[in-house]
N, C-alpha and C. Protein backbone atom coordinates (compact mmCIF):
# COMPACT_ATOMS: atom_id res chain seq x y z
N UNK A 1 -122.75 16.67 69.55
CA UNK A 1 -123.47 17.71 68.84
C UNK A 1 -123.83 18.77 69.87
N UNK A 2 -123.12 20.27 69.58
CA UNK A 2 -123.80 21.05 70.24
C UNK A 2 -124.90 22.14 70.07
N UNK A 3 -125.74 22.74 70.82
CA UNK A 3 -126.45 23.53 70.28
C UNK A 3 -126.55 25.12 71.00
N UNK A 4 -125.76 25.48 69.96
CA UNK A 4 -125.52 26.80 70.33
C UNK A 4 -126.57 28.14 70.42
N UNK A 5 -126.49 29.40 71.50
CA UNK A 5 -127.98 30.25 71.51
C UNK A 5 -127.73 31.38 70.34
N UNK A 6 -128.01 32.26 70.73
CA UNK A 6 -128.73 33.38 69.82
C UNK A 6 -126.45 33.76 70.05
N UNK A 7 -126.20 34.24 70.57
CA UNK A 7 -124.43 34.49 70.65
C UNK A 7 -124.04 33.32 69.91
N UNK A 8 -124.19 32.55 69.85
CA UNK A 8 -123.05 31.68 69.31
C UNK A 8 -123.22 30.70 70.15
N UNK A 9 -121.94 30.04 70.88
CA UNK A 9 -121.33 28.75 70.83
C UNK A 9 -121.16 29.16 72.42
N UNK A 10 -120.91 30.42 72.74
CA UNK A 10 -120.88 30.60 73.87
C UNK A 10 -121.20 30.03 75.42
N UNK A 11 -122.68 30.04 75.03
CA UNK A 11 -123.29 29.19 76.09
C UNK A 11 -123.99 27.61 75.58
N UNK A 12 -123.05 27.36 74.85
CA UNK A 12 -123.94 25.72 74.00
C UNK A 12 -124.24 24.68 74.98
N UNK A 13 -124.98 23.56 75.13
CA UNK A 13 -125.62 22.64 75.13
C UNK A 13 -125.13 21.65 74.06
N UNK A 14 -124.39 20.73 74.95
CA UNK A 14 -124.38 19.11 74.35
C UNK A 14 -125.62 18.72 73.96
N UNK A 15 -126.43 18.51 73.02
CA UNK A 15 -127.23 18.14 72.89
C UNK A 15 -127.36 16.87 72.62
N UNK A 16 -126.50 15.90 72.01
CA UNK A 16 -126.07 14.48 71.97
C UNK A 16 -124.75 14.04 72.03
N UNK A 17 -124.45 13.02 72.57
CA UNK A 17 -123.23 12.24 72.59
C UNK A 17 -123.16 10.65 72.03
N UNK A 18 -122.67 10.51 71.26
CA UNK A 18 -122.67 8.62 70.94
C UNK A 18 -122.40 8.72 69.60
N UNK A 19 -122.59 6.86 69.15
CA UNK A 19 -122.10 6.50 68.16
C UNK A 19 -123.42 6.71 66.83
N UNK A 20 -124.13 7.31 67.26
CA UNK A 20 -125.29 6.89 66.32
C UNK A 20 -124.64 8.17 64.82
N UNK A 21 -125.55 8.56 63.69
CA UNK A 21 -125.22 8.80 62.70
C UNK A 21 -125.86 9.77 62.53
N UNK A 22 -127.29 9.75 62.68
CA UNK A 22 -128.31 10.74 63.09
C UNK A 22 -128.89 10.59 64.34
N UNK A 23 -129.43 11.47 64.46
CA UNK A 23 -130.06 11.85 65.43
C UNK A 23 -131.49 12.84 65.57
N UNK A 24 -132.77 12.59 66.52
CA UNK A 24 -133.47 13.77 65.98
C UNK A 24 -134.49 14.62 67.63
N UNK A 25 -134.15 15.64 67.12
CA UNK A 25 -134.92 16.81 67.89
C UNK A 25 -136.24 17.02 68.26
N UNK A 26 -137.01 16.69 69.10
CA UNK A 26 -138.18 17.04 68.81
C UNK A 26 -138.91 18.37 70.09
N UNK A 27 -139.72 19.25 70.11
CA UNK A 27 -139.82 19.64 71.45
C UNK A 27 -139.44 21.19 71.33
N UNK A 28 -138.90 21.72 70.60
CA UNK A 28 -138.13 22.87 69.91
C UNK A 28 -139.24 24.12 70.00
N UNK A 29 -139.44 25.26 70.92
CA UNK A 29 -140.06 25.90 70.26
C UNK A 29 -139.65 26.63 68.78
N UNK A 30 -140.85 28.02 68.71
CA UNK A 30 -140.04 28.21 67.16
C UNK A 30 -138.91 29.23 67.24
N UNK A 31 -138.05 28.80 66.89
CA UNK A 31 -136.98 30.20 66.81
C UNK A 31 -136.15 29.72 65.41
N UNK A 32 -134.71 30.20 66.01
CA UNK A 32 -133.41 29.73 65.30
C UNK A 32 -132.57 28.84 65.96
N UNK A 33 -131.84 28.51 65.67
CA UNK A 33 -131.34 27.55 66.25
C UNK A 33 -129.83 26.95 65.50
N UNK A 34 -128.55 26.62 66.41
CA UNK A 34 -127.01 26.98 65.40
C UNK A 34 -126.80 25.19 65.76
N UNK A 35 -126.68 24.51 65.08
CA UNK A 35 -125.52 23.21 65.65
C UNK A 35 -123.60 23.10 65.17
N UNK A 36 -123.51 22.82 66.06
CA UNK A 36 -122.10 21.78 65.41
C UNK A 36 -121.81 20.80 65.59
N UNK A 37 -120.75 19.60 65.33
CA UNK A 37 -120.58 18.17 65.48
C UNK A 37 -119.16 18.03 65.57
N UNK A 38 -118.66 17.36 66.21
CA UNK A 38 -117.28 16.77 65.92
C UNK A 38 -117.20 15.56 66.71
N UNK A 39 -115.74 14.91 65.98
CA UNK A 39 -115.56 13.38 66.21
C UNK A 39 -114.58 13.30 67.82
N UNK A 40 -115.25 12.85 68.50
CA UNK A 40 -114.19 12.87 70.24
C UNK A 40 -113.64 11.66 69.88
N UNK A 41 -113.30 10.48 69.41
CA UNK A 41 -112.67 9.19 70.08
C UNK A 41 -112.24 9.16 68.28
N UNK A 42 -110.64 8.88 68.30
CA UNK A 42 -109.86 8.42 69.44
C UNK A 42 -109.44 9.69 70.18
N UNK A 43 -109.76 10.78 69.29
CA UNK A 43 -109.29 12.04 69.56
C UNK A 43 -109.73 13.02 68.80
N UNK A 44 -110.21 13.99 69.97
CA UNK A 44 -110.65 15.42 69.47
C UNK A 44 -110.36 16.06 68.20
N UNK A 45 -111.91 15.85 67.70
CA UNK A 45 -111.60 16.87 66.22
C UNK A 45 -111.78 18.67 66.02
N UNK A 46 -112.07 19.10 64.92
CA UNK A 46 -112.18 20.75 65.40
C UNK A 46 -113.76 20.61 65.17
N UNK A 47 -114.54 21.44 65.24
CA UNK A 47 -115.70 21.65 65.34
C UNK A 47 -116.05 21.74 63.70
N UNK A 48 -116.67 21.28 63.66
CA UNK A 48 -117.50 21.72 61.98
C UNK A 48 -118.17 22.83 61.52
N UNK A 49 -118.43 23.75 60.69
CA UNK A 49 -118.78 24.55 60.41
C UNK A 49 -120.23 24.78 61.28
N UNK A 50 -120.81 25.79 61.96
CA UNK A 50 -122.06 25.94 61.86
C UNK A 50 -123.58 25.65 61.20
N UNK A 51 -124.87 25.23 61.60
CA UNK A 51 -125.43 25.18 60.41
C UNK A 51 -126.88 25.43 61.60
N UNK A 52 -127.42 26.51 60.86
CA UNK A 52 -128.47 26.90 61.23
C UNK A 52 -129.90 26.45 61.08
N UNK A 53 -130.64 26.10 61.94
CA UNK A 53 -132.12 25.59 61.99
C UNK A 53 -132.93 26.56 61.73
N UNK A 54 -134.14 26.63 60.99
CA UNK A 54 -135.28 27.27 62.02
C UNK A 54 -136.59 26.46 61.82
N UNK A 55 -137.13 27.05 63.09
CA UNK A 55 -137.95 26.26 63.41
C UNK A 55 -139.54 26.98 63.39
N UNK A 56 -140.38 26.03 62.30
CA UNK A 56 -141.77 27.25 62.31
C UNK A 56 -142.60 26.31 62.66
N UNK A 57 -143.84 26.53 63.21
CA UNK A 57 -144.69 25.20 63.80
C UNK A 57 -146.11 25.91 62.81
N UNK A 58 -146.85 24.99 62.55
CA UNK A 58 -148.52 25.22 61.77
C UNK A 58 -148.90 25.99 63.07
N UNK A 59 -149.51 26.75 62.71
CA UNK A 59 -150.95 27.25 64.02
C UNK A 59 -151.78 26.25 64.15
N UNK A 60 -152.55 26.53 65.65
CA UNK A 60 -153.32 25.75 65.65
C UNK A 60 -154.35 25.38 64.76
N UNK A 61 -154.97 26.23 64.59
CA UNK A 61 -156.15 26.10 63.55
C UNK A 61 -155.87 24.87 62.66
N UNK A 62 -154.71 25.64 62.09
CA UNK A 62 -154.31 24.37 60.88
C UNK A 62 -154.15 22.48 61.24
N UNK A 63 -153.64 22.89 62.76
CA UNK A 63 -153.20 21.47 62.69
C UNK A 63 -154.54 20.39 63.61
N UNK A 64 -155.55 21.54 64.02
CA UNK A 64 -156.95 21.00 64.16
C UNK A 64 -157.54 20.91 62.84
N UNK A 65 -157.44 21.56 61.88
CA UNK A 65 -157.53 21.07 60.44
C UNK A 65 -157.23 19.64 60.09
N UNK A 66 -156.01 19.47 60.36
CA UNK A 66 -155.23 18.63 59.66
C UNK A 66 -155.59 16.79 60.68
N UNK A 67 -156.30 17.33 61.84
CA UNK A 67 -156.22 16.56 62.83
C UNK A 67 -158.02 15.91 62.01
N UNK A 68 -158.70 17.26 62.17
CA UNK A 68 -160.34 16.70 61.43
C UNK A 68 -160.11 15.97 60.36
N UNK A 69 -159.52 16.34 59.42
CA UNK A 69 -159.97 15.78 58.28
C UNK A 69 -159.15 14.30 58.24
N UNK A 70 -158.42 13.84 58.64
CA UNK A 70 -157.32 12.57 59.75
C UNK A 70 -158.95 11.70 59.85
N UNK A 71 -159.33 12.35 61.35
CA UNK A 71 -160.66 11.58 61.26
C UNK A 71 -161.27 11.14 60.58
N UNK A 72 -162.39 12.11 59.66
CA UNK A 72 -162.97 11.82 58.59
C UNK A 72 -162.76 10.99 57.73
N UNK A 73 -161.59 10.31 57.56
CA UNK A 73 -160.63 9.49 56.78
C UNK A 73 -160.95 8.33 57.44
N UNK A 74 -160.39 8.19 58.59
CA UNK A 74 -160.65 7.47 59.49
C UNK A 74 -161.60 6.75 59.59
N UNK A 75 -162.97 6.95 59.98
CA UNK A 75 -164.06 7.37 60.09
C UNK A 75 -164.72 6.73 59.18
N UNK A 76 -164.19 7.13 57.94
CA UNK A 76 -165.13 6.61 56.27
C UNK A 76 -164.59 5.03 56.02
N UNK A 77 -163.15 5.01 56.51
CA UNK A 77 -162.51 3.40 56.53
C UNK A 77 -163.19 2.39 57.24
N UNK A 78 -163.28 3.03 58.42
CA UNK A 78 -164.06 1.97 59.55
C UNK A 78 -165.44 1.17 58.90
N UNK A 79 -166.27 2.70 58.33
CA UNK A 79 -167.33 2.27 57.65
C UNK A 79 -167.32 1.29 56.63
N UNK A 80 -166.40 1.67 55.63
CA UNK A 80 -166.37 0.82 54.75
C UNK A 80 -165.74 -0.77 54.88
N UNK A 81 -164.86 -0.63 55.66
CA UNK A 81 -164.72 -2.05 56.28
C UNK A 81 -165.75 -2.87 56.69
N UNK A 82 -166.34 -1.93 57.57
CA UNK A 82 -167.90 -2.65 58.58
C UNK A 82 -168.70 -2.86 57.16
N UNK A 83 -169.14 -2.43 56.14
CA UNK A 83 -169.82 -2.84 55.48
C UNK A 83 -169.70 -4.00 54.70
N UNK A 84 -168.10 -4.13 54.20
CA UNK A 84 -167.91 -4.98 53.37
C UNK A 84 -167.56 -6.63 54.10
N UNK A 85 -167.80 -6.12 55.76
CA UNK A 85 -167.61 -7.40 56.35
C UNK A 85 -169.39 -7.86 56.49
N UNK A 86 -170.10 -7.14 56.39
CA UNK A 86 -171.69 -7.53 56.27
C UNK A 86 -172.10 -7.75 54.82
N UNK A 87 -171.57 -7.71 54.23
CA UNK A 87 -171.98 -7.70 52.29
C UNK A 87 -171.52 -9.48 52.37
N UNK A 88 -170.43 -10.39 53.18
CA UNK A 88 -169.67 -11.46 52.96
C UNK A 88 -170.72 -12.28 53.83
C-alpha cells in the first residue's frame, strides 16, 4: 500500500507491506491523503485505482468535552458500585 502526496504517486511512501487484509493508520495529521494497493507475489500487479482520504480531527475543546463527560460516567459507576457493595 502506497501513500501518495499532494502530486500524486510521485513521491509515495510504502506505507505497508504483507499478507494482512486490512490494515490501519493512525497519527495522520489533518489533510488529504491518496492510497493505492497492489498484489506483489507471485507477481506484480498494476496499481489500483486511487482513493482519497481526508482527514479532520475534533478540536480540542470538543475532545476535552468528550474526555469530561467519559469521567463523569465513570465516576457515577464507581459510586454506584461502592454503594451497592455496602447495601449487601
Amino acid at each position: 500500500m502506497q501513500q501518495g502526496g499532494p502530486q500524486g504517486f510521485a513521491d509515495a511512501r510504502t506505507e505497508y507491506r504483507g499478507p494482512d487484509t486490512a490494515t490501519q493508520l493512525s497519527g495522520l495529521p489533518d489533510g488529504g491523503y491518496v492510497y493505492r494497493v497492489r498484489v506483489v507475489e507471485p507477481a506484480p500487479s498494476p496499481w489500483s485505482e486511487p482513493v482519497t482520504v481526508e482527514v479532520r480531527h475534533h478540536p480540542l475543546s470538543r475532545a476535552l468535552g468528550f474526555f469530561a463527560v467519559g469521567l463523569i460516567v465513570f465516576l457515577a459507576t464507581v459510586i454506584l458500585i461502592m454503594r451497592g457493595a455496602r447495601a449487601d
